[in-house]
N, C-alpha and C. Protein backbone atom coordinates (compact mmCIF):
# COMPACT_ATOMS: atom_id res chain seq x y z
N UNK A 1 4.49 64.03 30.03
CA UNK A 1 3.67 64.47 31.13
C UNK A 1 2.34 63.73 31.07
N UNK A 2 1.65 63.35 32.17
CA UNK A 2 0.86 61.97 32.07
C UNK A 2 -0.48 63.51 32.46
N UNK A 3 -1.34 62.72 31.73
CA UNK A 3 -2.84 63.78 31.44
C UNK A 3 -3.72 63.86 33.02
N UNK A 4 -4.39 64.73 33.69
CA UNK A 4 -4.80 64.53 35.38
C UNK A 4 -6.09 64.21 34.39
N UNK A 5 -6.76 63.31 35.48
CA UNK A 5 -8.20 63.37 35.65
C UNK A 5 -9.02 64.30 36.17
N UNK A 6 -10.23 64.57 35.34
CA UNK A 6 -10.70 65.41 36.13
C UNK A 6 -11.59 65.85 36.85
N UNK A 7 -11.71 66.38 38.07
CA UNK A 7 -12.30 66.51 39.19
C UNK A 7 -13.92 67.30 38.64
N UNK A 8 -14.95 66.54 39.72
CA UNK A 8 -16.15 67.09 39.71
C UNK A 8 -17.09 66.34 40.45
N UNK A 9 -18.21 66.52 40.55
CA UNK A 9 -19.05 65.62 41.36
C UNK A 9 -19.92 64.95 40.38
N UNK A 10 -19.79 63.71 40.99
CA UNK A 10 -21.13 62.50 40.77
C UNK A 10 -22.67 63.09 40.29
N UNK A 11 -23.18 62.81 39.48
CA UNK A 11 -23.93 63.29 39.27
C UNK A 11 -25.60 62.02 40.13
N UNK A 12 -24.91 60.69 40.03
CA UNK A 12 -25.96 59.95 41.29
C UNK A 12 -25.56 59.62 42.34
N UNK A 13 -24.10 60.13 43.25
CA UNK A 13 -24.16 60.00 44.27
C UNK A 13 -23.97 61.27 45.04
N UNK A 14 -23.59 62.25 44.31
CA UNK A 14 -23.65 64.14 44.76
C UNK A 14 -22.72 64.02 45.24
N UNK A 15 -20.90 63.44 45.31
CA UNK A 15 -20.01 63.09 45.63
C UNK A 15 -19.02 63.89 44.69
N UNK A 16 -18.63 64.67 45.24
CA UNK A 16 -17.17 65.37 44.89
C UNK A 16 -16.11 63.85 44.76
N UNK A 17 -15.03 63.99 43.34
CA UNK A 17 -14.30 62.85 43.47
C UNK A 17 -12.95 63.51 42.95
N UNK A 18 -11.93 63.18 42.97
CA UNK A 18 -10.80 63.86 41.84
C UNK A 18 -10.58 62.92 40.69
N UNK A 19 -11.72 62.00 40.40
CA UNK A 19 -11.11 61.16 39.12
C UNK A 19 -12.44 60.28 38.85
N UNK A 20 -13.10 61.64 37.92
CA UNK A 20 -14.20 61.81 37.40
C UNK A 20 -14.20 60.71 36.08
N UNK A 21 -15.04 60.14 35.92
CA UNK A 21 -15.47 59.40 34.45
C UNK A 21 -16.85 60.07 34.08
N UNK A 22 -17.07 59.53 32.40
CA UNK A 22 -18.10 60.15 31.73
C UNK A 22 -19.11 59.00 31.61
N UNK A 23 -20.49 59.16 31.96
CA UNK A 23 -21.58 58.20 31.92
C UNK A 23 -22.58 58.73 30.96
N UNK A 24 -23.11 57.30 29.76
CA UNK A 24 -23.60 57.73 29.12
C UNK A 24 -25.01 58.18 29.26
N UNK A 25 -25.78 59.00 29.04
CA UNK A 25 -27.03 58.73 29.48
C UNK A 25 -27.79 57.74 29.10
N UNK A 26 -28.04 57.25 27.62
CA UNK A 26 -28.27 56.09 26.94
C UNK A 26 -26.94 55.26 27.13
N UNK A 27 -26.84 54.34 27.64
CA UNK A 27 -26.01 53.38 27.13
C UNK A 27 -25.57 53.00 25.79
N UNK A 28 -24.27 53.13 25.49
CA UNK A 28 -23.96 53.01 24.03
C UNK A 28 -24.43 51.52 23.50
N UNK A 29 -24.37 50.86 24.01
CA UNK A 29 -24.71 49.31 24.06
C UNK A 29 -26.12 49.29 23.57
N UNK A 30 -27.39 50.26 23.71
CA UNK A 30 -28.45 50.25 23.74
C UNK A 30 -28.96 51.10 22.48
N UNK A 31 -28.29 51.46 21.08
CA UNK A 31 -28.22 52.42 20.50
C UNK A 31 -27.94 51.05 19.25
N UNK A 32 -28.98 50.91 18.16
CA UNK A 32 -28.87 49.54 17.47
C UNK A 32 -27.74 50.19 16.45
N UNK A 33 -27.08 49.06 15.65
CA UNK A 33 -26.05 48.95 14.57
C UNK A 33 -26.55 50.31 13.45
N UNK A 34 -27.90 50.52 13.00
CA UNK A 34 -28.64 51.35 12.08
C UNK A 34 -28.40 53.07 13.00
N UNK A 35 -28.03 52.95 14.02
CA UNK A 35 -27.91 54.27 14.40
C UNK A 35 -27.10 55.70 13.54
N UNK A 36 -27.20 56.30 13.15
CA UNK A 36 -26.32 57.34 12.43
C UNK A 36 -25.49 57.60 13.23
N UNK A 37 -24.20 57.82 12.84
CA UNK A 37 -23.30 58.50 13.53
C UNK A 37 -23.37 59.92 14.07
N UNK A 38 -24.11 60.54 13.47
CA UNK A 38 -24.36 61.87 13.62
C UNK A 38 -25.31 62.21 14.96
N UNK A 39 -25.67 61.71 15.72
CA UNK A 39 -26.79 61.09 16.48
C UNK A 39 -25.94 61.69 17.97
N UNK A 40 -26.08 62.16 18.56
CA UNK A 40 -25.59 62.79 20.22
C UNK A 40 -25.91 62.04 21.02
N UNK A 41 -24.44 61.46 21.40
CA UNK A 41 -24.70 60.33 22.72
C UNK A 41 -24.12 60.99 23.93
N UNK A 42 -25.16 61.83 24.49
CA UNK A 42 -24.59 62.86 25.70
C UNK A 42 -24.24 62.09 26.75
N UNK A 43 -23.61 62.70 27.46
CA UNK A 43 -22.66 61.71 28.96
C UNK A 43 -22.91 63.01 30.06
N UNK A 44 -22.85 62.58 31.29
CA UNK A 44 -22.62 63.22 32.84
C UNK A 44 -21.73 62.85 33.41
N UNK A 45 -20.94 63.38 34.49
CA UNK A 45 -20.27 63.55 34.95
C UNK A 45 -20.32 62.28 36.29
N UNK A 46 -19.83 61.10 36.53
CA UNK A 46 -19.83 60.32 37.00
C UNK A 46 -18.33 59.61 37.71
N UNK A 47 -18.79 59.55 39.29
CA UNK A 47 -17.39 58.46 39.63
C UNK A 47 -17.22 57.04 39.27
N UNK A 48 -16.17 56.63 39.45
CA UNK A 48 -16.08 55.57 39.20
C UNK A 48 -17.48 53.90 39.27
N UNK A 49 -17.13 54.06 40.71
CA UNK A 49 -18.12 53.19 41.19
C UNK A 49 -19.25 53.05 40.47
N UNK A 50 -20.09 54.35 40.97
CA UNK A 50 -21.30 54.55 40.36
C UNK A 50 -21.59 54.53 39.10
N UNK A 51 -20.43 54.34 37.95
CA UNK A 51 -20.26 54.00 36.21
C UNK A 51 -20.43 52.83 36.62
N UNK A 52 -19.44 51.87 37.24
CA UNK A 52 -19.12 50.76 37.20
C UNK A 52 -20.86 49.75 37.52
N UNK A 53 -21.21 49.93 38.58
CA UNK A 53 -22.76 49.62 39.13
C UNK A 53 -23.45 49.80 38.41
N UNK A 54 -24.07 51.12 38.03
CA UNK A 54 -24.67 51.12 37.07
C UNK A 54 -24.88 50.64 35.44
N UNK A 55 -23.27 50.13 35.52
CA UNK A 55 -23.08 49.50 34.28
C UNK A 55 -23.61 48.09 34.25
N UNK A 56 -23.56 47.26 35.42
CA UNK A 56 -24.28 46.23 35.44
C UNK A 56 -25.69 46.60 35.28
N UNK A 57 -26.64 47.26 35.68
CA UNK A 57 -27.70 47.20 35.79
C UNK A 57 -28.07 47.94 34.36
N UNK A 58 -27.30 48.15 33.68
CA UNK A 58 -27.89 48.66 31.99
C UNK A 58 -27.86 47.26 31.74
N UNK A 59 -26.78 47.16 31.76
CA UNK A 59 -27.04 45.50 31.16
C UNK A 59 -27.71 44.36 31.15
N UNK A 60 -28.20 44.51 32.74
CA UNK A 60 -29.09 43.46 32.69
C UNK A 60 -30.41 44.04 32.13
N UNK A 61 -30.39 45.30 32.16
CA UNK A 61 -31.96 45.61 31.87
C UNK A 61 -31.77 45.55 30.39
N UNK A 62 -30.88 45.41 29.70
CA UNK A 62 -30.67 45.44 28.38
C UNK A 62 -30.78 44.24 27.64
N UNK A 63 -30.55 42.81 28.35
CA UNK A 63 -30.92 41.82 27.90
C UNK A 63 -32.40 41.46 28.29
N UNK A 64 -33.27 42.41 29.32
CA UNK A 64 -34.59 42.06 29.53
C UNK A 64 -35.13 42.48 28.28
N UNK A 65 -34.99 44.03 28.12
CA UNK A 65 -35.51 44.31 27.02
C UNK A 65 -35.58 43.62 25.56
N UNK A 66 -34.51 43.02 25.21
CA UNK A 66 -33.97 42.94 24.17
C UNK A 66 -35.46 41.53 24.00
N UNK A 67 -35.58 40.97 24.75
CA UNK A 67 -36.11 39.91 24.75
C UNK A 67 -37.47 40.30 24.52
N UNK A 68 -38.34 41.37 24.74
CA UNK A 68 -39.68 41.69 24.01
C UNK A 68 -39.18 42.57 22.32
N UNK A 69 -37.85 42.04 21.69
CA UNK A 69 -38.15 43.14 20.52
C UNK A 69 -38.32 41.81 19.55
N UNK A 70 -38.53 42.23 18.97
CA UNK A 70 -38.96 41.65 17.04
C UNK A 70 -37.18 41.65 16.54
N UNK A 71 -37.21 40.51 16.37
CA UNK A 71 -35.53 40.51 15.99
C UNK A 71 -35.87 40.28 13.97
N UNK A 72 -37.03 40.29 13.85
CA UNK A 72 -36.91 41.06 12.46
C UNK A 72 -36.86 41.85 12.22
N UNK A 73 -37.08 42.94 13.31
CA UNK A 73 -37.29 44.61 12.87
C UNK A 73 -36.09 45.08 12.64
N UNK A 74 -36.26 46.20 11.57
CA UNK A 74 -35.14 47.11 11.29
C UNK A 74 -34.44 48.21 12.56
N UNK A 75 -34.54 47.80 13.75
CA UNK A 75 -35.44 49.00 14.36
C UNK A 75 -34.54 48.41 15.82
N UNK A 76 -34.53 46.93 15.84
CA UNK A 76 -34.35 46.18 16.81
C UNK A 76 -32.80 45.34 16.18
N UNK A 77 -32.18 45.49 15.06
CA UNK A 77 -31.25 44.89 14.66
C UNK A 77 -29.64 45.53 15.37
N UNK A 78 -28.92 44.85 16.29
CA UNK A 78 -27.71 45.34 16.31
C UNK A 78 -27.77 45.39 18.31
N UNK A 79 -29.29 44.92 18.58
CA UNK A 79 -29.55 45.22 20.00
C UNK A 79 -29.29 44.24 20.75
């Protein structure tokens, strides 16, 4: 028996969908190598699209950032 997706609304487009994905609030991508595992990487309730879009735009803002850190820091390693 194949698992349903499940239904809820968008949390940035206020869009009821039946095939809900989970968005991280931090981007996992944005969380350096030194992170503890123990550490809560909470998610919302997100459609497709709006994961997908928004996933570009972590990213690019993720290589802006990355570019003012100290790539000696302990702090900034894994980013």
């Amino acid at each position: 028996m194949s698992k349903k997706s499940p239904k809820g609304r968008c949390v940035h487009c206020l869009r009821f969908t039946d095939d809900i994905t989970r968005d991280h609030v931090f981007p996992d991508s944005w969380y350096p190598e030194s992170t503890p595992a123990t550490v809560q990487r909470w998610t919302v309730p997100c459609c497709q699209p709006c994961n997908k879009e928004l996933g570009v735009v972590e990213s690019d803002l993720l290589v802006r950032l990355a570019l003012c850190l100290d790539p000696k820091s302990d702090e900034s390693k894994g980013v």
